[in-house]
PDB file of N, CA and C in Angstrom:
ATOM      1  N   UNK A   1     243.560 266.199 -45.393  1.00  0.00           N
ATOM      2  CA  UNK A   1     242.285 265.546 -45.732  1.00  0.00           C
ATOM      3  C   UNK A   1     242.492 264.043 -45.922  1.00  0.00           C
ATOM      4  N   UNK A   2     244.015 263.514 -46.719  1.00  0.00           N
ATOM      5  CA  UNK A   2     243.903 262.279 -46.827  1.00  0.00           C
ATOM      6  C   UNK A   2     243.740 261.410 -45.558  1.00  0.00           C
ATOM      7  N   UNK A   3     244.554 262.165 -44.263  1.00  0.00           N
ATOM      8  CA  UNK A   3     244.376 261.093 -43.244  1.00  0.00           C
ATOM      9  C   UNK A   3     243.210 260.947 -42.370  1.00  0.00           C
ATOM     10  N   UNK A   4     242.206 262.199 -42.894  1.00  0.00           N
ATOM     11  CA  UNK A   4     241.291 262.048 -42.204  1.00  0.00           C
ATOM     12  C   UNK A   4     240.570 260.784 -42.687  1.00  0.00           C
ATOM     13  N   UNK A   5     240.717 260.568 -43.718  1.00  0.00           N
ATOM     14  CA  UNK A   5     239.268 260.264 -44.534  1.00  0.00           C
ATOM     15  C   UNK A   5     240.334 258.139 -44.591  1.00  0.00           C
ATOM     16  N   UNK A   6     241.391 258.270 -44.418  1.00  0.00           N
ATOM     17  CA  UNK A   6     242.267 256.709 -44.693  1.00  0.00           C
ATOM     18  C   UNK A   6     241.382 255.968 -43.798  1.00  0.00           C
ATOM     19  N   UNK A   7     241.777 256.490 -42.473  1.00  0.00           N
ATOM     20  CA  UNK A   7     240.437 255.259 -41.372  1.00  0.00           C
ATOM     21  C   UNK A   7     239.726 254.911 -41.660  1.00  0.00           C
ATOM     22  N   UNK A   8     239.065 255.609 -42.411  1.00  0.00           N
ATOM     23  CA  UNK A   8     236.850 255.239 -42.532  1.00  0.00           C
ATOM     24  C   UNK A   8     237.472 254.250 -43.450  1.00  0.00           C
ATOM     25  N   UNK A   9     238.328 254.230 -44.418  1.00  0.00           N
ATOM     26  CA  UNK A   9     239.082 253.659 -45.793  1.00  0.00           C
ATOM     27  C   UNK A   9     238.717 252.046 -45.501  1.00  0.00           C
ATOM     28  N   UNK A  10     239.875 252.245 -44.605  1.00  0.00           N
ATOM     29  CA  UNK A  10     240.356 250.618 -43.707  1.00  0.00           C
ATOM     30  C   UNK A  10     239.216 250.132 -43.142  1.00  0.00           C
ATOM     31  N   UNK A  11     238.265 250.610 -42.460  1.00  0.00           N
ATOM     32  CA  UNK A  11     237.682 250.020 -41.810  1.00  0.00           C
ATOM     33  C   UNK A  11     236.361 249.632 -42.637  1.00  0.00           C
ATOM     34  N   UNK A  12     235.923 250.444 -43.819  1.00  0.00           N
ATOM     35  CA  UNK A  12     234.793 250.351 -44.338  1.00  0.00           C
ATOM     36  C   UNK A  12     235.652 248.894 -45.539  1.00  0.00           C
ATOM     37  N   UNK A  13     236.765 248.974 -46.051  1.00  0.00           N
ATOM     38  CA  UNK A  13     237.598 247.932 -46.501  1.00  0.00           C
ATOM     39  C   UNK A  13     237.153 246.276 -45.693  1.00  0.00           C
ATOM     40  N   UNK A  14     237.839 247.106 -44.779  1.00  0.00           N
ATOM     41  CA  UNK A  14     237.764 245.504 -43.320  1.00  0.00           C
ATOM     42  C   UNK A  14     236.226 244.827 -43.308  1.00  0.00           C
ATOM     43  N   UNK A  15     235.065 245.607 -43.193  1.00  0.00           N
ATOM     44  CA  UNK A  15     234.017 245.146 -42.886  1.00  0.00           C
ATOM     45  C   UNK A  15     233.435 244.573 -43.831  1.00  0.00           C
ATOM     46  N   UNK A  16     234.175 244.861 -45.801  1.00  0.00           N
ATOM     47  CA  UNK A  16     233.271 244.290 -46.744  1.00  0.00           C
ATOM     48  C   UNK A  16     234.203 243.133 -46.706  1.00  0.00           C
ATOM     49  N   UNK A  17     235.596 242.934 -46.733  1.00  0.00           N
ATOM     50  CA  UNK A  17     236.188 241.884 -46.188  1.00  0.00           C
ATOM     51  C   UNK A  17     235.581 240.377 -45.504  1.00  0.00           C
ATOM     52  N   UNK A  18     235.279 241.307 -43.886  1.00  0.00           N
ATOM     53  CA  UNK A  18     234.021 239.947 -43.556  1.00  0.00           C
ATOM     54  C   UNK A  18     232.786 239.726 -44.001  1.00  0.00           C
ATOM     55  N   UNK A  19     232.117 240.610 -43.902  1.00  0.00           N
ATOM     56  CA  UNK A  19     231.185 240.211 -44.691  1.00  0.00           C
ATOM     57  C   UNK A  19     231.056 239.169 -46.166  1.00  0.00           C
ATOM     58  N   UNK A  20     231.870 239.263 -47.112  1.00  0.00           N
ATOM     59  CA  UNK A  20     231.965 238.410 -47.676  1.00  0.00           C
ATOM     60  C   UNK A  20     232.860 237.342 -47.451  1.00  0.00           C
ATOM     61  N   UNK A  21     233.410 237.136 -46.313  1.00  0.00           N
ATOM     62  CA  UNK A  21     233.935 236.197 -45.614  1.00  0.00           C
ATOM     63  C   UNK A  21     232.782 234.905 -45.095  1.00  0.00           C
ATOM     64  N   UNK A  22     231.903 235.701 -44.545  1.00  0.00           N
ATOM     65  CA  UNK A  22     230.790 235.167 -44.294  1.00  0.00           C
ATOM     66  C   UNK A  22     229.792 234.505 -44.816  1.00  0.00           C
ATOM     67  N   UNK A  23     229.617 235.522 -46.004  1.00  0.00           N
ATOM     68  CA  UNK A  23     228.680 235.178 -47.330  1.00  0.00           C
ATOM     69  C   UNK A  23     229.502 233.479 -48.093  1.00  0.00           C
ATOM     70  N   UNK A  24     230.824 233.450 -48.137  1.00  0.00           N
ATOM     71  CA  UNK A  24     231.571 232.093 -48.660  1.00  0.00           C
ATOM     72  C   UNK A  24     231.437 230.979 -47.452  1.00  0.00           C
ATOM     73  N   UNK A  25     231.140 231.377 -46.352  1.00  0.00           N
ATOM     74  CA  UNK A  25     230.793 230.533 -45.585  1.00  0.00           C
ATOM     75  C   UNK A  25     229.551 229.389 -45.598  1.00  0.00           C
ATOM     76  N   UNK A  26     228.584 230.691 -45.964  1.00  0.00           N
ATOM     77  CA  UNK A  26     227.377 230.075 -45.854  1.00  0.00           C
ATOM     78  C   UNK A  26     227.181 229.235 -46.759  1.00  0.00           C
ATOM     79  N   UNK A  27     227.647 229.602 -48.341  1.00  0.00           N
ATOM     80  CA  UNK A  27     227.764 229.478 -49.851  1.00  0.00           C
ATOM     81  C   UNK A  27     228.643 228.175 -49.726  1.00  0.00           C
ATOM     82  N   UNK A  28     229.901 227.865 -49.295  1.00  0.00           N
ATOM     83  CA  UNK A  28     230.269 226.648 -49.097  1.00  0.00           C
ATOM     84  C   UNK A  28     229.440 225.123 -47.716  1.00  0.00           C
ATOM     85  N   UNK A  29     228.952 226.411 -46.715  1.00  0.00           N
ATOM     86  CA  UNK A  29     228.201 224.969 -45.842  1.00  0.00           C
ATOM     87  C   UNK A  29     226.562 224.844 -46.840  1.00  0.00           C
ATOM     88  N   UNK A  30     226.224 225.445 -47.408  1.00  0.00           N
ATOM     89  CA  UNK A  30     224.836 224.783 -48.488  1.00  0.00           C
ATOM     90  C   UNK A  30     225.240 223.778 -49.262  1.00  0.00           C
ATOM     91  N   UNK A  31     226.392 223.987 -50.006  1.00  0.00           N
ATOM     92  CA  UNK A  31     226.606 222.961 -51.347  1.00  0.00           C
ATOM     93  C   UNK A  31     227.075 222.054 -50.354  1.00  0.00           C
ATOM     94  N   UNK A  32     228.026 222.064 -49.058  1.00  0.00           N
ATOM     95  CA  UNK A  32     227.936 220.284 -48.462  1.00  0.00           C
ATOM     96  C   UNK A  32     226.927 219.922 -47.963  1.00  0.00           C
ATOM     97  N   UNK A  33     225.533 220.692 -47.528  1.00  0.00           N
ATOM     98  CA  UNK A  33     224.376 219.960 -47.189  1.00  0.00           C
ATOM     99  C   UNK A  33     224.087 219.496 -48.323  1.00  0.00           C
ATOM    100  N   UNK A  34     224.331 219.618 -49.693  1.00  0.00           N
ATOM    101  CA  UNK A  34     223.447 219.304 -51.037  1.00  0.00           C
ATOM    102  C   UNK A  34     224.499 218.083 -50.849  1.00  0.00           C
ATOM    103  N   UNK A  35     225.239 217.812 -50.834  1.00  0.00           N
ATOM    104  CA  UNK A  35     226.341 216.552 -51.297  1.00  0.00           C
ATOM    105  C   UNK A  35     225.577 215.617 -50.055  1.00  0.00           C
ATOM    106  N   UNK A  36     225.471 215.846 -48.911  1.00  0.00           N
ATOM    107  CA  UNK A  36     225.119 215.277 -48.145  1.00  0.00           C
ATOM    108  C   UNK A  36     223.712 215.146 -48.419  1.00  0.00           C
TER     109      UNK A  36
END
């Protein structure tokens, strides 16, 4: 059962990963439009 279920693990891992990869993206290019 564990190895079934490790994949979904990693990958559901990986995707909140970018996603908030993304989210610091946006969150850092706003505050340099505010400076600017």
């Amino acid at each position: 059962n564990w190895f079934d279920t490790k994949p979904l693990l990693i990958i559901c891992f990986f995707f909140m990963g970018v996603a908030a990869g993304i989210l610091n993206v946006f969150k850092s290019a706003k505050k340099m439009h505010k400076q600017l």
